[in-house]
C-alpha atoms as a PDB file:
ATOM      1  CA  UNK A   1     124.017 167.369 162.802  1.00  0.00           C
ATOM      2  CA  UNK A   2     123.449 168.726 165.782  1.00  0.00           C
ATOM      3  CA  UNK A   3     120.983 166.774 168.349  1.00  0.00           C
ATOM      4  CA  UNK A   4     122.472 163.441 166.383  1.00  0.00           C
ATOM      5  CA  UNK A   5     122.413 160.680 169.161  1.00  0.00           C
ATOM      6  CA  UNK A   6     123.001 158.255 167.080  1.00  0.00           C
ATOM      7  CA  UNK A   7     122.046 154.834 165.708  1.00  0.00           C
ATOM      8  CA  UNK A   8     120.397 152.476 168.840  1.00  0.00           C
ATOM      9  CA  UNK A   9     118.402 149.394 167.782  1.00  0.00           C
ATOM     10  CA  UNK A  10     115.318 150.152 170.054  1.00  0.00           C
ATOM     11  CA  UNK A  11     115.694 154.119 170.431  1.00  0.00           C
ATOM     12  CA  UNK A  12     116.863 153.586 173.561  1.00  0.00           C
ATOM     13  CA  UNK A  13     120.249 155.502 173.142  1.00  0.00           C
ATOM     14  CA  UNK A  14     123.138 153.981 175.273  1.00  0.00           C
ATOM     15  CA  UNK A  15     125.435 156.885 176.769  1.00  0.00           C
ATOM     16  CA  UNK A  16     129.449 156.136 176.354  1.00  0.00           C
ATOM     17  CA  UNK A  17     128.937 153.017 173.986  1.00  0.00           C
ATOM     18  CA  UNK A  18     131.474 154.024 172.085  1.00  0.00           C
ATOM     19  CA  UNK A  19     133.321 156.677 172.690  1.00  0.00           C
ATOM     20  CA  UNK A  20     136.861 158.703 171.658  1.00  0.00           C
ATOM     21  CA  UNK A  21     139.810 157.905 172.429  1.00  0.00           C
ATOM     22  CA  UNK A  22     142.784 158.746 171.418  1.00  0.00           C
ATOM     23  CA  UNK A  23     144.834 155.669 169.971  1.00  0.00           C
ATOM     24  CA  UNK A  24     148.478 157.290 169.592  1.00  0.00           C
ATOM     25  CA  UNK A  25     147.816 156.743 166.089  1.00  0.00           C
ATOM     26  CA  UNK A  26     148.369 159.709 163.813  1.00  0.00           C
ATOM     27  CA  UNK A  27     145.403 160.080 161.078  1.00  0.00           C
ATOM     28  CA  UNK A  28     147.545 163.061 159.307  1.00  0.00           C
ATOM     29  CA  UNK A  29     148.503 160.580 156.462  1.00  0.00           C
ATOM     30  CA  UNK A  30     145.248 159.574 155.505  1.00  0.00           C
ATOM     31  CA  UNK A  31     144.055 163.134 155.906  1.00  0.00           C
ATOM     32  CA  UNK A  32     146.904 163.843 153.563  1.00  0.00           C
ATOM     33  CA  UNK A  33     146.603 161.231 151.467  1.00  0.00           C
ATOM     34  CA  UNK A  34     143.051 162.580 150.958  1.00  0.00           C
ATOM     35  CA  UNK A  35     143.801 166.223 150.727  1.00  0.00           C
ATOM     36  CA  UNK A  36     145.888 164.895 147.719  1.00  0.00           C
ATOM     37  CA  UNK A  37     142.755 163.149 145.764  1.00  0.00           C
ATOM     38  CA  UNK A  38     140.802 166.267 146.562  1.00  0.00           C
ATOM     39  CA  UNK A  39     143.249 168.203 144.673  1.00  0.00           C
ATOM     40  CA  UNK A  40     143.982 166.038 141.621  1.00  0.00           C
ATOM     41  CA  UNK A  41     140.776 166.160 140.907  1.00  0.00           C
ATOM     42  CA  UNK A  42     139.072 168.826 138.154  1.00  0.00           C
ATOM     43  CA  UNK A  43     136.692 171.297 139.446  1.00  0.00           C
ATOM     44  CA  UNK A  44     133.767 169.310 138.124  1.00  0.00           C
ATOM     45  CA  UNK A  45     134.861 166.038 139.972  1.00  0.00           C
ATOM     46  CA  UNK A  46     135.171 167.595 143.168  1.00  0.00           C
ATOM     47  CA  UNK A  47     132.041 169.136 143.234  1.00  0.00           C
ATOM     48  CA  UNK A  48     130.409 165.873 142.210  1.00  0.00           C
ATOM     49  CA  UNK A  49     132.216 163.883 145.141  1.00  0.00           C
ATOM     50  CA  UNK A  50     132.993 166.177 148.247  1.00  0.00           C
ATOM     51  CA  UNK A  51     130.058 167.026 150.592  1.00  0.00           C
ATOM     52  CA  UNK A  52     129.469 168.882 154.211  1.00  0.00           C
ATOM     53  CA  UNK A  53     129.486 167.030 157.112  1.00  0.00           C
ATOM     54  CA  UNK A  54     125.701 167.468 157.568  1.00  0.00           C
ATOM     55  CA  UNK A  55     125.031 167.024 153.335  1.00  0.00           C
ATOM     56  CA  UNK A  56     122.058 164.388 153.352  1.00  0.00           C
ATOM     57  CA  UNK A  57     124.135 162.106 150.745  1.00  0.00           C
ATOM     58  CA  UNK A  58     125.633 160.962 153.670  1.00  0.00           C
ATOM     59  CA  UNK A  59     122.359 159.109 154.736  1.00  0.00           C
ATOM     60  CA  UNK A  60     122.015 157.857 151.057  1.00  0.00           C
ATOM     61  CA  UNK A  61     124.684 156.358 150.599  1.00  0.00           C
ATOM     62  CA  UNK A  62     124.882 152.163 151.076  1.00  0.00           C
ATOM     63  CA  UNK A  63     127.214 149.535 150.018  1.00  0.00           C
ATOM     64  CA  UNK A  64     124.658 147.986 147.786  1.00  0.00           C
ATOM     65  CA  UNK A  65     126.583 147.700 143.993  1.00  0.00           C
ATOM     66  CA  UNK A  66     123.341 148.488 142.411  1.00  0.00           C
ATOM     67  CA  UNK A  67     122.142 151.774 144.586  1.00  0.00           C
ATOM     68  CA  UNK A  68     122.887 155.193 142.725  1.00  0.00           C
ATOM     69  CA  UNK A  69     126.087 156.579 143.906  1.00  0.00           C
ATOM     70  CA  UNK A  70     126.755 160.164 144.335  1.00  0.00           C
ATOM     71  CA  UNK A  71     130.448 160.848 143.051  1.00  0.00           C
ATOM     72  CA  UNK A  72     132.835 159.580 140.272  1.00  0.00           C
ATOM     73  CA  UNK A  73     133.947 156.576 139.593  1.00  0.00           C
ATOM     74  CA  UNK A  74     137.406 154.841 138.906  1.00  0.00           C
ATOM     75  CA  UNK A  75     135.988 154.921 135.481  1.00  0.00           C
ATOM     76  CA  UNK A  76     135.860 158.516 135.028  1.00  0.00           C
ATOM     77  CA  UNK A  77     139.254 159.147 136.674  1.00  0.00           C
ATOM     78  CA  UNK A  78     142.613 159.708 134.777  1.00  0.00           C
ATOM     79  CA  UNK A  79     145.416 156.804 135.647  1.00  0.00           C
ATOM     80  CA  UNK A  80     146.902 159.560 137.809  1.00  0.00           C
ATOM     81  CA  UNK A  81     143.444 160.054 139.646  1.00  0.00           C
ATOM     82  CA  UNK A  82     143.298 156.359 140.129  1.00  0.00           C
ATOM     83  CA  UNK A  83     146.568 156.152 141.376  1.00  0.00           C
ATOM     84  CA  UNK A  84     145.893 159.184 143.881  1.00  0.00           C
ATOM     85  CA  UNK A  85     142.867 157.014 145.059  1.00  0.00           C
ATOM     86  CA  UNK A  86     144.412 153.809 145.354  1.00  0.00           C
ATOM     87  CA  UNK A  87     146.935 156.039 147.553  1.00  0.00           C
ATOM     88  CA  UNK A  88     144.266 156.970 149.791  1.00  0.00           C
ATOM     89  CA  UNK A  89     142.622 153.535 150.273  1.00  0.00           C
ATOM     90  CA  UNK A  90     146.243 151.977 151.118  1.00  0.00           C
ATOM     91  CA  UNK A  91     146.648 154.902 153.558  1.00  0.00           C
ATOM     92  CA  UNK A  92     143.618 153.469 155.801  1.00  0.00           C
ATOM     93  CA  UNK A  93     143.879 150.168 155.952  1.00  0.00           C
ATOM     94  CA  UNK A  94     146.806 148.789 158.042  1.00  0.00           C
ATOM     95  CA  UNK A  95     146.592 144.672 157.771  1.00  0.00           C
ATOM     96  CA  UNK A  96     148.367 143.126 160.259  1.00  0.00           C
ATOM     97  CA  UNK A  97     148.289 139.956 158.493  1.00  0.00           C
ATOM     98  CA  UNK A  98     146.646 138.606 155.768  1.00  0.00           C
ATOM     99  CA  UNK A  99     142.969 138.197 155.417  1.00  0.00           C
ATOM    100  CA  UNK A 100     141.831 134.428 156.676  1.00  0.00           C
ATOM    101  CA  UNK A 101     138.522 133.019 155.536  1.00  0.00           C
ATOM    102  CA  UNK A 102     135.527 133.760 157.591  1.00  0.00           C
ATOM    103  CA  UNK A 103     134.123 130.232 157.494  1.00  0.00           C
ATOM    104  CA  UNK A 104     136.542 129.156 159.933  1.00  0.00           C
ATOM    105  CA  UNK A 105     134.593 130.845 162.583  1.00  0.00           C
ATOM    106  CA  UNK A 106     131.281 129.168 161.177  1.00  0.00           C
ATOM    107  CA  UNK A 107     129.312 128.051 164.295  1.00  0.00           C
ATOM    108  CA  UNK A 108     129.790 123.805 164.561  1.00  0.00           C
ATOM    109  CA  UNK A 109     128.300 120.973 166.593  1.00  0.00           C
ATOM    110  CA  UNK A 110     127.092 122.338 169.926  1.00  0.00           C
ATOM    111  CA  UNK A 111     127.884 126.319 169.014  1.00  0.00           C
ATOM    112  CA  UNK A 112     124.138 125.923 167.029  1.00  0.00           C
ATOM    113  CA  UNK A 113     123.102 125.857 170.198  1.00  0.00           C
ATOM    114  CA  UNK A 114     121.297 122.028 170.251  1.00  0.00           C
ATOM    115  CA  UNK A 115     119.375 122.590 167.334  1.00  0.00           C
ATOM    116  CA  UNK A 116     118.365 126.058 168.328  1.00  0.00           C
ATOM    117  CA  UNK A 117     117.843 128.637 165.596  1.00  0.00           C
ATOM    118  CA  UNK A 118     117.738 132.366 167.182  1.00  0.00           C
ATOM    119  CA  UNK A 119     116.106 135.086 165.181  1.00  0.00           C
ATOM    120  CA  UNK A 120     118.920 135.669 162.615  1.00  0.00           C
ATOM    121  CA  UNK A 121     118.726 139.370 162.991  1.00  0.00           C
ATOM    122  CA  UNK A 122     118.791 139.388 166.884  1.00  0.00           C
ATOM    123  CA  UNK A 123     121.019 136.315 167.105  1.00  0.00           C
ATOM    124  CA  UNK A 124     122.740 134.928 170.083  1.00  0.00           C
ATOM    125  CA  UNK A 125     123.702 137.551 172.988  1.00  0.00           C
ATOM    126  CA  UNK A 126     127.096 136.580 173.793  1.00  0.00           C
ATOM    127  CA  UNK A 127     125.897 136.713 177.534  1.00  0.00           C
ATOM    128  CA  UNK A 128     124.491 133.494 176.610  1.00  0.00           C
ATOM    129  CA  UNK A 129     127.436 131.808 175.002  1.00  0.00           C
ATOM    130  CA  UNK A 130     130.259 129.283 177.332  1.00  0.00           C
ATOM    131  CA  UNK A 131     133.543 131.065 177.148  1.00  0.00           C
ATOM    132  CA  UNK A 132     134.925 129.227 173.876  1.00  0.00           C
ATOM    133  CA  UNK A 133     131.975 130.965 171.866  1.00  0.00           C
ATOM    134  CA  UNK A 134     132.372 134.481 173.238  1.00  0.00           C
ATOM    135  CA  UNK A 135     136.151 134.354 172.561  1.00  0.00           C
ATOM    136  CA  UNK A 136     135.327 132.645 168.838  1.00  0.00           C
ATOM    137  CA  UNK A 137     132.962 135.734 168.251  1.00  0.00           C
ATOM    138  CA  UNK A 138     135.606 137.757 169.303  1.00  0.00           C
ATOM    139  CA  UNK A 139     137.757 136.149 166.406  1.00  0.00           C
ATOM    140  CA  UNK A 140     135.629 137.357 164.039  1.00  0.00           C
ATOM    141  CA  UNK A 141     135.203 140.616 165.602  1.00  0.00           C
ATOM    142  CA  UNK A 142     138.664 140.636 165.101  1.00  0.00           C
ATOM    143  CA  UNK A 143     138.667 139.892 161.780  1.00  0.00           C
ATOM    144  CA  UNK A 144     137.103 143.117 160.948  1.00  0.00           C
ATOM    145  CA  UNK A 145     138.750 145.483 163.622  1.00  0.00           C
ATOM    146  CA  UNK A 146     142.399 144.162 163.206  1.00  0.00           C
ATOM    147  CA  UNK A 147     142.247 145.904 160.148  1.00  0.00           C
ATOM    148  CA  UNK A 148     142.472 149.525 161.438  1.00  0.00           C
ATOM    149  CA  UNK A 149     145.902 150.622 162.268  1.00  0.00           C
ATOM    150  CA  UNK A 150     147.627 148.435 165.838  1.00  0.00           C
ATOM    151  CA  UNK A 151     146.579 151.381 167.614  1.00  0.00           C
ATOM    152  CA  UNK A 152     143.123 151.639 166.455  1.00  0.00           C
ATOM    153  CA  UNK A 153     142.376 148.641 166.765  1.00  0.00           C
ATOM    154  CA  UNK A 154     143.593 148.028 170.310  1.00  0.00           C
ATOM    155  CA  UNK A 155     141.284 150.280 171.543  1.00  0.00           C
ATOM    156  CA  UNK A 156     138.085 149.037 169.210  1.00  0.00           C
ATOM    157  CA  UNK A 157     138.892 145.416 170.396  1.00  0.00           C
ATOM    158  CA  UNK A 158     138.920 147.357 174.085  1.00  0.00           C
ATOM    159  CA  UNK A 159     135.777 148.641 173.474  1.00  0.00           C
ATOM    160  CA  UNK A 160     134.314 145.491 172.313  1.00  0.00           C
ATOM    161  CA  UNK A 161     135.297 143.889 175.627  1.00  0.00           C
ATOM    162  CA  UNK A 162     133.747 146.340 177.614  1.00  0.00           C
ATOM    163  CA  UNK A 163     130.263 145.902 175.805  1.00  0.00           C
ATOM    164  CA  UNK A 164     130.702 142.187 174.474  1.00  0.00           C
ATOM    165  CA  UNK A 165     127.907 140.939 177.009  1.00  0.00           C
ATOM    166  CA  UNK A 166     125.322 143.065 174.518  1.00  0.00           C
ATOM    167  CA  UNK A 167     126.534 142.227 171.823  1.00  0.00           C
ATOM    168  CA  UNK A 168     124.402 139.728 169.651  1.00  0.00           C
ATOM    169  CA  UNK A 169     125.817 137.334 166.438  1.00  0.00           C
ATOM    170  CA  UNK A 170     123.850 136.105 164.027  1.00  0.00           C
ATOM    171  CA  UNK A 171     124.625 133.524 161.543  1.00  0.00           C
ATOM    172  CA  UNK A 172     122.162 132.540 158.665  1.00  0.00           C
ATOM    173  CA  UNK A 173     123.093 129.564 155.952  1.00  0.00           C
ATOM    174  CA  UNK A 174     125.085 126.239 156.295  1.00  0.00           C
ATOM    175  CA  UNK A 175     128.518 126.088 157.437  1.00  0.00           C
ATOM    176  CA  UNK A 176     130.064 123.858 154.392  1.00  0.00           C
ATOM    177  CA  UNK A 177     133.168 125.317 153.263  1.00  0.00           C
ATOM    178  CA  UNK A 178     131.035 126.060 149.747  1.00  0.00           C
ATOM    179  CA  UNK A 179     128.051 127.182 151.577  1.00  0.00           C
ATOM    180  CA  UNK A 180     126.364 130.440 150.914  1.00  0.00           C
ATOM    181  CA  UNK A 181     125.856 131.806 154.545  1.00  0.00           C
ATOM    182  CA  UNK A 182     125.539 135.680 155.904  1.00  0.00           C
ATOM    183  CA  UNK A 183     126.583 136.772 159.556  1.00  0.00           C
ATOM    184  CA  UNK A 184     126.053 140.053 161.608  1.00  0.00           C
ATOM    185  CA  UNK A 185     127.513 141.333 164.759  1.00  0.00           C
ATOM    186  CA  UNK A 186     125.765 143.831 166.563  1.00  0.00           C
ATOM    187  CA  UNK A 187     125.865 145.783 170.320  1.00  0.00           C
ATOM    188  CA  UNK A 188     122.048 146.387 171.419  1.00  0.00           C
END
């Protein structure tokens, strides 16, 4: 991985966008948590689900249901394995409360902008929203970082402060509660 700069949107790479910190929050039970999967599995299951740091199935991999997956499944794992797993999953994500439906931060009346559709992809630049928008995005921002760890998080939301005048929401569907709709925040 060496020379990696990076995902940018228009290869224009933006120095310090994001970088680390340390949040006070200790990662040694996740890392444990996944030191313990790694060993519960059999020799053939590990092989088939640990990679290298620079192992192209990295860039393959996608969080489309129907892609080919490198790995095991649940499936193939014993109820012990499962368990293990499950244990590792739990040990990452640190809800503060519980998850609130999305469609409450559905853009309404004037947030469409006066019947102005953006580019869906691009979306609005929250340089261009009044102050009630740019803290609404940051709701939903929220949504999504608050579930790291308080510590995490705190600095993520931080972060997102710092560069929230690049960042650009996009919003594609209706906004009925039954509506199918799609969203995207992104820092350009």
């Amino acid at each position: 991985m060496t020379g990696d700069l990076g995902l940018t949107t228009d290869g224009t790479v933006q120095p310090g966008l994001f970088g680390v910190l340390s949040t006070g929050v200790s990662t040694r039970p996740v890392m444990d948590a996944a030191l313990r999967l790694v060993a519960a599995l059999s020799a053939e299951q590990r092989k088939a689900s640990t990679f290298g740091a620079d192992d192209l199935e990295w860039r393959r991999w996608n969080n489309v249901h129907r892609a080919a997956r490198a790995g095991i499944s649940f499936e193939e794992m014993t109820e012990a394995q499962r368990g293990t797993a499950y244990a590792l999953l739990q040990s990452g994500t640190q809800c503060e409360r519980a998850r609130e439906d999305p469609q409450r931060h559905a853009p309404q009346g004037d947030d469409r902008r006066s019947g102005q559709h953006p580019d869906p992809v691009r979306g609005y630049q929250a340089s261009e929203l009044n102050d009630a928008q740019r803290e609404r995005l940051l709701d939903v921002i929220g949504e999504y970082v608050n579930n790291m760890a308080e510590g995490h998080a705190k600095i993520r939301m931080a972060e997102v402060r710092t560069h929230l005048a690049d960042t650009h929401f996009g919003w594609v569907g209706e906004t009925a509660a039954d509506s199918v709709f799609y969203y995207r925040s992104t820092v350009r």
